[in-house]
PDB file of N, CA and C in Angstrom:
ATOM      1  N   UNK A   1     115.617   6.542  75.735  1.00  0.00           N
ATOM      2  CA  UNK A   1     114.321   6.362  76.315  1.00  0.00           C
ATOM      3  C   UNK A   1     114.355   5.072  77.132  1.00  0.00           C
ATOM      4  N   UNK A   2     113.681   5.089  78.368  1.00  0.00           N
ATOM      5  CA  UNK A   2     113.617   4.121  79.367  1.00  0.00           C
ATOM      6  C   UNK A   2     112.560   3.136  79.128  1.00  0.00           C
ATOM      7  N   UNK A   3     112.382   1.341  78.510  1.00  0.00           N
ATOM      8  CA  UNK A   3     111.501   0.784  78.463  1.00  0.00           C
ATOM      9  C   UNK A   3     111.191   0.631  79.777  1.00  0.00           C
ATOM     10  N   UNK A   4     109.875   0.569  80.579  1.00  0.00           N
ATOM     11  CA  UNK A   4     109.487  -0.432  81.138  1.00  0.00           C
ATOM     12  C   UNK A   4     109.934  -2.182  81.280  1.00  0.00           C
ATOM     13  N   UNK A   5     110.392  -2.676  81.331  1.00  0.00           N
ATOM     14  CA  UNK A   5     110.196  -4.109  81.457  1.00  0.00           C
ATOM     15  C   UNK A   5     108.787  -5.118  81.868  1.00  0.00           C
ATOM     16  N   UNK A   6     108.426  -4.158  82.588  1.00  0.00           N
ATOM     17  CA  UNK A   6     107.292  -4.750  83.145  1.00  0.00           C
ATOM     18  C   UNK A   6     106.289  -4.988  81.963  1.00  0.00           C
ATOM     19  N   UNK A   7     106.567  -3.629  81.039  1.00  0.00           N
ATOM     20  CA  UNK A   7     105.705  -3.828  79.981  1.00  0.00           C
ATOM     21  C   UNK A   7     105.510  -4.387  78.765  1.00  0.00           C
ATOM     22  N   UNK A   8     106.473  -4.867  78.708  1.00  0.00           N
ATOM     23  CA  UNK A   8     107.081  -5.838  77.265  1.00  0.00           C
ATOM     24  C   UNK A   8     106.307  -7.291  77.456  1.00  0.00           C
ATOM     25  N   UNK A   9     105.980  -7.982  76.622  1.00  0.00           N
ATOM     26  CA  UNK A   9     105.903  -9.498  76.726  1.00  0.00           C
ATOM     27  C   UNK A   9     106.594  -9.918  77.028  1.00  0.00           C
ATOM     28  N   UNK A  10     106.306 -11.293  77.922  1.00  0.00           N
ATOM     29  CA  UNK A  10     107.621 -11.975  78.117  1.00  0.00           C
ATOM     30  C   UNK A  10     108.273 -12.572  77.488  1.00  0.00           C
ATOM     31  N   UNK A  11     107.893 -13.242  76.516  1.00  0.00           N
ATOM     32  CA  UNK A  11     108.754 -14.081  75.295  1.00  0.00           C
ATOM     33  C   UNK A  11     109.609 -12.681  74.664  1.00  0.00           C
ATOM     34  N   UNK A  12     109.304 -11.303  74.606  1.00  0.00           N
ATOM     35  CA  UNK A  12     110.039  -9.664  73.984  1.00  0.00           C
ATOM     36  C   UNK A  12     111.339 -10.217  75.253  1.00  0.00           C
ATOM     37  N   UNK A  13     110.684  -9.982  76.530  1.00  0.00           N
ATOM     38  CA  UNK A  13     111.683  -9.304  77.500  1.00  0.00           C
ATOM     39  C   UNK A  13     112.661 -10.060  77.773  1.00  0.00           C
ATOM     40  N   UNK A  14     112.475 -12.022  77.721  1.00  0.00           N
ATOM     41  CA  UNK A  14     113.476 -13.102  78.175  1.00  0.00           C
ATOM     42  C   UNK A  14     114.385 -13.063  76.024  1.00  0.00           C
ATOM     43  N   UNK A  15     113.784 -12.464  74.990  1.00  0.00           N
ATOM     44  CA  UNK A  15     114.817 -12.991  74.131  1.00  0.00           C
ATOM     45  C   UNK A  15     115.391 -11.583  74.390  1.00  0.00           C
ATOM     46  N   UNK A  16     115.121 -10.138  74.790  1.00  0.00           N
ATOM     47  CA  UNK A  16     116.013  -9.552  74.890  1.00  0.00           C
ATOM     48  C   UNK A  16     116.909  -9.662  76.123  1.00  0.00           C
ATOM     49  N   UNK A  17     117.280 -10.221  76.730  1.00  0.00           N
ATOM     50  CA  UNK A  17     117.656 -10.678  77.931  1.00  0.00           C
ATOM     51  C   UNK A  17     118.797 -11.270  77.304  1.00  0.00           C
ATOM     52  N   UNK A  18     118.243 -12.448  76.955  1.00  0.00           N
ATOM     53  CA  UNK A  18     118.833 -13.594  76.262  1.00  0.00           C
ATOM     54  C   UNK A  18     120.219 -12.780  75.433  1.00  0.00           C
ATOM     55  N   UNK A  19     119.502 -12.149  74.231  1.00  0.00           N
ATOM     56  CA  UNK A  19     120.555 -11.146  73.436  1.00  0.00           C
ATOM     57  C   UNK A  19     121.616 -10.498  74.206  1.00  0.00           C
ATOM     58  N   UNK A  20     121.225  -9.861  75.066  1.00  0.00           N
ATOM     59  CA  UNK A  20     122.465  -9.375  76.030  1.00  0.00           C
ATOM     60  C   UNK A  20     123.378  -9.726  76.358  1.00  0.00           C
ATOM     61  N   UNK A  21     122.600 -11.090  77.133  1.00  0.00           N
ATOM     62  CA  UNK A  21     124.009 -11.890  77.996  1.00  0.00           C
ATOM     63  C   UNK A  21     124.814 -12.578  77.021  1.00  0.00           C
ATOM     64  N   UNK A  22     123.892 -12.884  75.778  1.00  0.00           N
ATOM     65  CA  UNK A  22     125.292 -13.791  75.022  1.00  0.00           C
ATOM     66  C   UNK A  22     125.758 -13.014  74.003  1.00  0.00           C
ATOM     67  N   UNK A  23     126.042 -11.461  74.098  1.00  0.00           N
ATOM     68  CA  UNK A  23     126.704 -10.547  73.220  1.00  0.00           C
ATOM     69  C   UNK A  23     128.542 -10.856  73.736  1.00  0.00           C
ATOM     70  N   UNK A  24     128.905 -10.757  72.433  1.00  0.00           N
ATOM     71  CA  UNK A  24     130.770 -10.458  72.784  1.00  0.00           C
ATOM     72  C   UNK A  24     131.285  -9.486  73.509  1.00  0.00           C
ATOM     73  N   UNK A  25     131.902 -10.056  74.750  1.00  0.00           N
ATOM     74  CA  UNK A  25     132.284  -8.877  75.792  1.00  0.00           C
ATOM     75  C   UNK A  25     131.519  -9.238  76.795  1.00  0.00           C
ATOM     76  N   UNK A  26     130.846 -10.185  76.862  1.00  0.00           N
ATOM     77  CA  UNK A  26     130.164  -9.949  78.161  1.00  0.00           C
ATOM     78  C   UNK A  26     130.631 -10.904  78.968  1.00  0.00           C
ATOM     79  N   UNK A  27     131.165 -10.515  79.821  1.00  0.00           N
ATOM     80  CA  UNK A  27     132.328 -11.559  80.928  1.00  0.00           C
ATOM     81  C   UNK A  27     131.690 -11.520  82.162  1.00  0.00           C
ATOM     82  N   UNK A  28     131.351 -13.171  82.908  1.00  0.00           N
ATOM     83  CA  UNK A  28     130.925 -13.565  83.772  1.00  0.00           C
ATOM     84  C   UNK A  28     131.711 -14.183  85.092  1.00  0.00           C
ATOM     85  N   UNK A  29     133.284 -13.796  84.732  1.00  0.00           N
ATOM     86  CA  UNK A  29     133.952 -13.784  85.566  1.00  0.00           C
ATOM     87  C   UNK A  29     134.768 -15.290  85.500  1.00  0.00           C
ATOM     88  N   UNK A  30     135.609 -15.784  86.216  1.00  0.00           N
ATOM     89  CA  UNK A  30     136.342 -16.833  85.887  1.00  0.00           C
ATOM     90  C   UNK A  30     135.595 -18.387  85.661  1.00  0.00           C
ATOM     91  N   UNK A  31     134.133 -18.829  86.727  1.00  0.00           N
ATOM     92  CA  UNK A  31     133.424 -19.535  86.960  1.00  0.00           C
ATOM     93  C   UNK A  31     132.484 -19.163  85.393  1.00  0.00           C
ATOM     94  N   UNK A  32     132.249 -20.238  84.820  1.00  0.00           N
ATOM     95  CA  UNK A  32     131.370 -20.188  83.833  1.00  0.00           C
ATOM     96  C   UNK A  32     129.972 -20.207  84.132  1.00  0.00           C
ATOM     97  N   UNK A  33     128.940 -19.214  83.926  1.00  0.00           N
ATOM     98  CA  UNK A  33     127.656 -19.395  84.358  1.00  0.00           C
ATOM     99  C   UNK A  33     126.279 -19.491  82.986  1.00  0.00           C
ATOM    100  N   UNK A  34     125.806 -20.598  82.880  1.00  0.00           N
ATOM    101  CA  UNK A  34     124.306 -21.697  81.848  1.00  0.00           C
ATOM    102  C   UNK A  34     123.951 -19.825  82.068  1.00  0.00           C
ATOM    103  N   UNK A  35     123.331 -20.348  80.758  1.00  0.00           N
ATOM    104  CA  UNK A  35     122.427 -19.055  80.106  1.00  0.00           C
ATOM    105  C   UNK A  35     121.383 -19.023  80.818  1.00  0.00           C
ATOM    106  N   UNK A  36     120.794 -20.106  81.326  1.00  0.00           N
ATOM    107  CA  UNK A  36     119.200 -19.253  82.262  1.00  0.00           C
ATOM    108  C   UNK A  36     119.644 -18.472  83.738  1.00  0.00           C
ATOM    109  N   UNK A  37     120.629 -19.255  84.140  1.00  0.00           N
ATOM    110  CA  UNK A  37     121.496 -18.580  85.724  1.00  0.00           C
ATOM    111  C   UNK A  37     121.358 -17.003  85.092  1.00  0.00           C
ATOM    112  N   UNK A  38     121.847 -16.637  83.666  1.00  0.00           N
ATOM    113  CA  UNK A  38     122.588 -15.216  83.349  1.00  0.00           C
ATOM    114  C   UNK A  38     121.312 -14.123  83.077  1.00  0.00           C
ATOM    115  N   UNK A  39     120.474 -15.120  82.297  1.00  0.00           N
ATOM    116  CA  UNK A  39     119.229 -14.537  82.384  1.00  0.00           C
ATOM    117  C   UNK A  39     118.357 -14.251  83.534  1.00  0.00           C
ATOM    118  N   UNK A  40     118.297 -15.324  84.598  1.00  0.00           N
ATOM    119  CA  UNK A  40     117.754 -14.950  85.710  1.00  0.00           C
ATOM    120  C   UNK A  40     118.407 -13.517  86.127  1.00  0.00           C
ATOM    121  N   UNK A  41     120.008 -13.615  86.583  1.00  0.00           N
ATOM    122  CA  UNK A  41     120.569 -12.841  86.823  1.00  0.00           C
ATOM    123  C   UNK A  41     120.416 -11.464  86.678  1.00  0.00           C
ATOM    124  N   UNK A  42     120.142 -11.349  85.281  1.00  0.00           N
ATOM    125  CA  UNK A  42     120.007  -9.885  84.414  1.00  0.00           C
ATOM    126  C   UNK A  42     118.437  -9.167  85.200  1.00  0.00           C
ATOM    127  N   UNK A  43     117.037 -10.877  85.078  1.00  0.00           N
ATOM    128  CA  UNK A  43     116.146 -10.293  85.073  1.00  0.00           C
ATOM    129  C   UNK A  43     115.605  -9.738  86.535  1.00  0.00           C
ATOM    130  N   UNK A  44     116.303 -10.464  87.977  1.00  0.00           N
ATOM    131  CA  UNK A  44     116.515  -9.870  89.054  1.00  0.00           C
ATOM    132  C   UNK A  44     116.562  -8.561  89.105  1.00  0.00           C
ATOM    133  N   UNK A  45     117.764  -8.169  88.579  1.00  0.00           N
ATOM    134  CA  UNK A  45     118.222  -6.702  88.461  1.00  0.00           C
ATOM    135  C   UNK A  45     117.416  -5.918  87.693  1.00  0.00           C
ATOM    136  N   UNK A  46     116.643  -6.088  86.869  1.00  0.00           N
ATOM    137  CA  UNK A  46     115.500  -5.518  86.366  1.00  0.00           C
ATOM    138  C   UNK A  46     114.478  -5.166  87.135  1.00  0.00           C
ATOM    139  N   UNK A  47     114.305  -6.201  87.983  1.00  0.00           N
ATOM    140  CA  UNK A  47     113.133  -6.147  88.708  1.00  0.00           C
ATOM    141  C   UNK A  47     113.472  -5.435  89.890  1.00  0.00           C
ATOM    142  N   UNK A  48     114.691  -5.334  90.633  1.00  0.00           N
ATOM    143  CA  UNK A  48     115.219  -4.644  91.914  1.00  0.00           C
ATOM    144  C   UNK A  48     115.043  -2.904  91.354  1.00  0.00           C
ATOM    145  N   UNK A  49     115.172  -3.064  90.077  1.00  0.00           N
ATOM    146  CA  UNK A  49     115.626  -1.356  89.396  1.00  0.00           C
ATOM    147  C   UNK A  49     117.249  -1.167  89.358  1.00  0.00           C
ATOM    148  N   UNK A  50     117.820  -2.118  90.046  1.00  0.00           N
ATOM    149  CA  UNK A  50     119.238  -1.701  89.737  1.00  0.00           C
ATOM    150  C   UNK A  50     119.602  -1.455  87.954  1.00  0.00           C
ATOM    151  N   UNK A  51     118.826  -2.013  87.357  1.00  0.00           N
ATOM    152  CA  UNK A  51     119.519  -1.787  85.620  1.00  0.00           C
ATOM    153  C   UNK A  51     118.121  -1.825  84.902  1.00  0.00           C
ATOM    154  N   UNK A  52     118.156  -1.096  83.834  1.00  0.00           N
ATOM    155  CA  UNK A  52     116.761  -0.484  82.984  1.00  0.00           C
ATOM    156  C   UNK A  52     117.197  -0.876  81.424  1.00  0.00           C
ATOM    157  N   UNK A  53     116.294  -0.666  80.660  1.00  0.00           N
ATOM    158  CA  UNK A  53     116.247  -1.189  79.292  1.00  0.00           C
ATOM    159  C   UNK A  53     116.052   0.246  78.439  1.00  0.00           C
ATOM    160  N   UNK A  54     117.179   0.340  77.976  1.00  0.00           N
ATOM    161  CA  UNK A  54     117.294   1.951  77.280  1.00  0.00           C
ATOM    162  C   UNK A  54     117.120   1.460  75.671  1.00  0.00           C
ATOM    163  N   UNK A  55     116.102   2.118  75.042  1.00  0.00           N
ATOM    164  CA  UNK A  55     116.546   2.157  73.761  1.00  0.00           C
ATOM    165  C   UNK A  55     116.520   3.505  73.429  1.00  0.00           C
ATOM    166  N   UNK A  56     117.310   3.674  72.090  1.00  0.00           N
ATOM    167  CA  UNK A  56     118.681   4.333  71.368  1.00  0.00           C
ATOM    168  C   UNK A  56     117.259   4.433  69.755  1.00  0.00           C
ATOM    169  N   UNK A  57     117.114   5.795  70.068  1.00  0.00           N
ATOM    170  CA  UNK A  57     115.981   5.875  69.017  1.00  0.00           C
ATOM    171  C   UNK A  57     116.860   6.034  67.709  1.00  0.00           C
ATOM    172  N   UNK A  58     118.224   7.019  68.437  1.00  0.00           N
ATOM    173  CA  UNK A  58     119.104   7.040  67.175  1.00  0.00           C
ATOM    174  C   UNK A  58     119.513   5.891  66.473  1.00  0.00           C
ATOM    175  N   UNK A  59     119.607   4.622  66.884  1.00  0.00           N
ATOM    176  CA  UNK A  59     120.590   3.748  66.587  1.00  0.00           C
ATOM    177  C   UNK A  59     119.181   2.272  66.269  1.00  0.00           C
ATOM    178  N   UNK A  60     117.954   2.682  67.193  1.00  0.00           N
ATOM    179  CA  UNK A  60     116.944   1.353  67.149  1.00  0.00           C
ATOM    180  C   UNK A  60     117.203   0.112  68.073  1.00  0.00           C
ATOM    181  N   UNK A  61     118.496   0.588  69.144  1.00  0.00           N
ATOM    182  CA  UNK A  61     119.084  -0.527  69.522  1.00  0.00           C
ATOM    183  C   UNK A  61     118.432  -0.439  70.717  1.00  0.00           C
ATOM    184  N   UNK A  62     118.583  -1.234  71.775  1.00  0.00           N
ATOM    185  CA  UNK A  62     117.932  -1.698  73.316  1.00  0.00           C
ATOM    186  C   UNK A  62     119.448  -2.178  73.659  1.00  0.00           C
ATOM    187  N   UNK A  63     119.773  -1.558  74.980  1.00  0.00           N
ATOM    188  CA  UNK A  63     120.629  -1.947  75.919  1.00  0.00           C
ATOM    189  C   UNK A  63     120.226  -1.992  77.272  1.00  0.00           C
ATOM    190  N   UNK A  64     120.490  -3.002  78.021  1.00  0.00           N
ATOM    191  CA  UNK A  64     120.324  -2.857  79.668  1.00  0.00           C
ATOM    192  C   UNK A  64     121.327  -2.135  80.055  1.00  0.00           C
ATOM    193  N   UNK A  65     121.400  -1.483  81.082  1.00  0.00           N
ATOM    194  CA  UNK A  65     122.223  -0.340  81.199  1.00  0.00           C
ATOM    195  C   UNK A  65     122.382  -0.368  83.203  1.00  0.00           C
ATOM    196  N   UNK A  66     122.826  -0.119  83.763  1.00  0.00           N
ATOM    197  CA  UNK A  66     122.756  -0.010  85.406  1.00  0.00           C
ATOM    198  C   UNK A  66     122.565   1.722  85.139  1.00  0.00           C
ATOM    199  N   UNK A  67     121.162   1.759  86.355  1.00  0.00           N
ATOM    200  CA  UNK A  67     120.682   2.807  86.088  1.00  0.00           C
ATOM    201  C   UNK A  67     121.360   4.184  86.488  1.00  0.00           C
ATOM    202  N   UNK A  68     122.224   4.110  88.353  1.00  0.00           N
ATOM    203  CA  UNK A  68     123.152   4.752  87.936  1.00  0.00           C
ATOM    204  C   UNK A  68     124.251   5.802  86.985  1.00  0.00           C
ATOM    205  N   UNK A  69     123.713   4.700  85.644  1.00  0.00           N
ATOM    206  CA  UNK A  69     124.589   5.626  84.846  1.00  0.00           C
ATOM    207  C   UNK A  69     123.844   6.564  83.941  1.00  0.00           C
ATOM    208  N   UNK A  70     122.606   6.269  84.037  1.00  0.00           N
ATOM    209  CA  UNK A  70     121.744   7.117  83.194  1.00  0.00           C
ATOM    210  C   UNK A  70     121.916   9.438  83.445  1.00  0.00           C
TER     211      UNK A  70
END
């Protein structure tokens, strides 16, 4: 299922944000990039529609996802 973003609180939408970018595996490439740069980053792309907030009714989990792949 596709959250909204728009519709979440913002203190919901920046700690799930937050959760994302600093999960294991998540590689920002050789240049090290501060957690608000990554968060901005993420929340851009939220807002363009390039990537959506799927949660996993099976599992309870929330992933950002590039929508593309949906």
């Amino acid at each position: 299922m596709i959250i909204p973003h728009d519709q979440l609180a913002r203190d919901t939408l920046l700690n799930l944000i937050e959760e994302f970018v600093t999960r294991d595996g998540t590689d920002y490439g050789e240049a090290e990039v501060g957690l608000s740069d990554r968060v901005a980053q993420v929340e851009a792309r939220l807002n363009s529609g390039e990537v959506a907030i799927l949660f996993s009714q099976n599992t309870g989990l929330c992933n950002i996802v590039y929508r593309n792949t949906l």
